[in-house]
Every structure is written in C-alpha cells, then in structure tokens.
N, C-alpha and C. Protein backbone atom coordinates (compact mmCIF):
# COMPACT_ATOMS: atom_id res chain seq x y z
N UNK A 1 311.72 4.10 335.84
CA UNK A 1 311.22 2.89 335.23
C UNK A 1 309.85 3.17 334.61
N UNK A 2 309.46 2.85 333.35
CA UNK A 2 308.29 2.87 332.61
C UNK A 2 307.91 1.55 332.71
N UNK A 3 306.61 2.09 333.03
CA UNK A 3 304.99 0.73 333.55
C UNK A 3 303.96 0.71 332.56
N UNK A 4 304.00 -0.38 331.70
CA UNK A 4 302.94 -0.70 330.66
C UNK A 4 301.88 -0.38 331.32
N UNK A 5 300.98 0.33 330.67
CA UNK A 5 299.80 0.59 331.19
C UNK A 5 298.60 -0.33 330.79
N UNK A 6 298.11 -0.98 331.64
CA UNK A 6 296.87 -1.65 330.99
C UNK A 6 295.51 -1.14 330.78
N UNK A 7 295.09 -1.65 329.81
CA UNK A 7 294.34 -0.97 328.80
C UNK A 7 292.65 -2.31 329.18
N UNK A 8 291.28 -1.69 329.00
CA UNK A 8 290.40 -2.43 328.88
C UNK A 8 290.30 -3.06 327.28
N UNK A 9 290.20 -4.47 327.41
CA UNK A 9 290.39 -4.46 325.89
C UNK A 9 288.60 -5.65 325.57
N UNK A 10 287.47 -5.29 324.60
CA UNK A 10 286.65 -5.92 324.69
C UNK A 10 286.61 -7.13 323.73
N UNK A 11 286.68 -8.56 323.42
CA UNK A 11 286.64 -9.09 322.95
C UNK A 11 285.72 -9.99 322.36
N UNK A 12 284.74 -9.82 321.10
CA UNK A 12 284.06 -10.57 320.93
C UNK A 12 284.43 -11.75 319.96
N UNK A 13 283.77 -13.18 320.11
CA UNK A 13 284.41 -14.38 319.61
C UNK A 13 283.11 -15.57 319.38
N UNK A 14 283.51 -16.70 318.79
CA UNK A 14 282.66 -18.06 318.78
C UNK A 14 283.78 -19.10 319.64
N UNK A 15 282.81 -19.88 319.89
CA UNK A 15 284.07 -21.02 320.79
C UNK A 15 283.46 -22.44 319.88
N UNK A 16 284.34 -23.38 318.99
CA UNK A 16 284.07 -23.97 318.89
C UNK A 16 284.73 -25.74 319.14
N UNK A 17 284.05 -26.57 318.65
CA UNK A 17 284.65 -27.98 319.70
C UNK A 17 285.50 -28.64 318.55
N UNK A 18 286.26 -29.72 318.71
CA UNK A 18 287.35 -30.17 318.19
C UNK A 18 286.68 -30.55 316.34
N UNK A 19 285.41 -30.92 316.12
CA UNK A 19 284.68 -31.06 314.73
C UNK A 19 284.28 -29.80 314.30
N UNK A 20 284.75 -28.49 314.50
CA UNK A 20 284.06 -27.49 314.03
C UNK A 20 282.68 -27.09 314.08
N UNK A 21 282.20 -27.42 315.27
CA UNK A 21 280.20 -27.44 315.40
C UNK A 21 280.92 -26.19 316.60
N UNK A 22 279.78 -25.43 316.51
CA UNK A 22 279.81 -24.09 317.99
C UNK A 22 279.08 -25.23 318.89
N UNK A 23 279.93 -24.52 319.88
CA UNK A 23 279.59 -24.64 321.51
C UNK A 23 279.28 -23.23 322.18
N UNK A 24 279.39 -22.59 321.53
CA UNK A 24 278.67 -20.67 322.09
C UNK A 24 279.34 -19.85 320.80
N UNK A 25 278.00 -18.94 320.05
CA UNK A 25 278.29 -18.28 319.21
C UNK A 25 277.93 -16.58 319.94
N UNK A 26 278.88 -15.89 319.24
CA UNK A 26 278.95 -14.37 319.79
C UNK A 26 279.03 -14.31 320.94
N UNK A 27 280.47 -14.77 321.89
CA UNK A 27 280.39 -14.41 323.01
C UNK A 27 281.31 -13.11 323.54
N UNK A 28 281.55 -12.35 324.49
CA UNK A 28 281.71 -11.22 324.65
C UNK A 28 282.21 -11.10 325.85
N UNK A 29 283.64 -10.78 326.01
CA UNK A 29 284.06 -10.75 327.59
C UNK A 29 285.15 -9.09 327.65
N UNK A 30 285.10 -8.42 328.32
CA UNK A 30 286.10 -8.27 328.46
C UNK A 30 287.37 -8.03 329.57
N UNK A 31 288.23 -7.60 329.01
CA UNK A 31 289.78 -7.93 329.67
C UNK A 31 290.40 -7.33 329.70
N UNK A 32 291.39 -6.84 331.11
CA UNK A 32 292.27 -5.73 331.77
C UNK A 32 293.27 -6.66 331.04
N UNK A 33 294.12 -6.12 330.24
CA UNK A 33 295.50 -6.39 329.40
C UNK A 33 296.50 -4.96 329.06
N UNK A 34 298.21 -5.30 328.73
CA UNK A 34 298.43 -4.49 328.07
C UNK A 34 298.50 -4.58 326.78
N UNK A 35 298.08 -5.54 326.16
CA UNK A 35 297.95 -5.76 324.37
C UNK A 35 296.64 -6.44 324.33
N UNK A 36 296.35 -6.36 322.73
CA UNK A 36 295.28 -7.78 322.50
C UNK A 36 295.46 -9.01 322.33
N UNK A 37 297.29 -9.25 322.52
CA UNK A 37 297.55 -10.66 322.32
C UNK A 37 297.55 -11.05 323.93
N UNK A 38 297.51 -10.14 324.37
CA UNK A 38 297.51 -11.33 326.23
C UNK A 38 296.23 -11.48 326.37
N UNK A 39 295.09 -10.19 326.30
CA UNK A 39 293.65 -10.26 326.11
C UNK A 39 293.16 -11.83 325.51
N UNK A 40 293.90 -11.98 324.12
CA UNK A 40 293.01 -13.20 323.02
C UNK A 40 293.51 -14.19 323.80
N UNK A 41 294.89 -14.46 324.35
CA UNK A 41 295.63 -15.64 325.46
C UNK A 41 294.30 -15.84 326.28
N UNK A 42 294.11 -14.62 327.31
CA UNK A 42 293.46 -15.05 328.32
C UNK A 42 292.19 -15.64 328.19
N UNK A 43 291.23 -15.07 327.02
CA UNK A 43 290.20 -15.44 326.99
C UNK A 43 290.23 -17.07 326.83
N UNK A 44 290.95 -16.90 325.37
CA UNK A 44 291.18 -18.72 324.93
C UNK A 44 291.43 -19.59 326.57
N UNK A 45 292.30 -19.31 327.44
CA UNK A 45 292.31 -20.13 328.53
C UNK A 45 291.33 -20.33 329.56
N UNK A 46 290.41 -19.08 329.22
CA UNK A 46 289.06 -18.76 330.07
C UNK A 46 288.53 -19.65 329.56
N UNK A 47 287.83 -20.20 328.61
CA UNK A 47 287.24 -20.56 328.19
C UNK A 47 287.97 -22.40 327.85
N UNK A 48 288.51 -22.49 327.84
CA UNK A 48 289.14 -24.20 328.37
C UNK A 48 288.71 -24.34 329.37
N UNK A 49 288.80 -23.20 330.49
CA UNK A 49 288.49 -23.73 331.81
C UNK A 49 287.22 -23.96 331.70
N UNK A 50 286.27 -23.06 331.18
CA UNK A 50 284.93 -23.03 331.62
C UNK A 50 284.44 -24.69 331.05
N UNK A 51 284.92 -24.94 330.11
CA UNK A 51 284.32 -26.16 329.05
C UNK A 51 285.22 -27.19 329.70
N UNK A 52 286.03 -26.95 330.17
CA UNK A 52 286.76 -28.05 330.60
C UNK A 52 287.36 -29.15 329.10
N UNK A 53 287.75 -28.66 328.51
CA UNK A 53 288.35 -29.25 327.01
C UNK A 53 289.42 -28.23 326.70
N UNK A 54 290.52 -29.36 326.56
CA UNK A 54 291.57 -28.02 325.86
C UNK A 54 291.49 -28.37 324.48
N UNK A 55 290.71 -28.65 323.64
CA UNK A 55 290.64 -28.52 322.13
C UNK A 55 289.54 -28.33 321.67
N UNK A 56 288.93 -26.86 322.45
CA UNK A 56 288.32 -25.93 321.74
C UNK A 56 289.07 -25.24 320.90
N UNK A 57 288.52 -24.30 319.79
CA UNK A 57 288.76 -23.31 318.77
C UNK A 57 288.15 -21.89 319.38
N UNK A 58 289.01 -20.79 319.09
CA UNK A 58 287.96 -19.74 319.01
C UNK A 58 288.48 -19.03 317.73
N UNK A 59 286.97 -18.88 317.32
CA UNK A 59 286.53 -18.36 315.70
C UNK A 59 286.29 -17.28 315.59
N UNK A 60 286.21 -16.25 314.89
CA UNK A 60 286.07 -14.78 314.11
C UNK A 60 285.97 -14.40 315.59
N UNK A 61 287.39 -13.99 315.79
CA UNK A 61 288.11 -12.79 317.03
C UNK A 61 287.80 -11.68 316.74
N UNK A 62 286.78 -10.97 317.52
CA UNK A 62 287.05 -9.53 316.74
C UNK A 62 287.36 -8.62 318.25
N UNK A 63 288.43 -7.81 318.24
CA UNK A 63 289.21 -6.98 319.10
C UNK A 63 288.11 -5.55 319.25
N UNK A 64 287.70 -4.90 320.36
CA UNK A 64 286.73 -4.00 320.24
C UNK A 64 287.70 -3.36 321.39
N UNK A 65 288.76 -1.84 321.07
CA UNK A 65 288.89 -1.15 322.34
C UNK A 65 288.09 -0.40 323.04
C-alpha cells in the first residue's frame, strides 16, 4: 500500500470581512498537508474559527513550499 506523504506547505494570505475591508493583511501560517488544496482548506477554516465569522474572504494566496 502507498502512503501520501505529507509535505510542510507555507502559506501566505490577507483575511478579509464580508465588505472587502482587511481584518489581517500578510498573514503567514504554516501547514502539515499532502497538497496545497487541503493546506488553503485548512487555513480558510483556521481562520473562521479564529474570527468567529464564516464570511470571511482570503485574498492574494500565495503557496510558499
């Protein structure tokens, strides 16, 4: 059996609120994933939690391995 290997993946981003105004610009986390689409998932849900709003945006994703 072959095991996706997970990969550190660094993600920098803006989070913004339902009118397009930032609520944190250039923020920077990163994340044990095996792609950058579970990475960009997780963060986006990280960050609902933290704000407690699920209709934040996150703006200019940029993927850093």
């Amino acid at each position: 059996m072959v095991t996706q290997k997970k990969h550190v993946i660094r993600i920098v981003f803006d989070v913004l609120d339902e009118t397009s105004h930032p609520n944190w610009l250039t923020k920077e986390l990163s994340v044990t994933a095996h792609d950058p689409d579970e990475a960009i998932d997780w963060v986006f849900a990280e960050m609902q939690r933290q704000f407690k709003r699920p209709d934040i945006r996150l703006a200019r994703v940029r993927i850093c391995a």
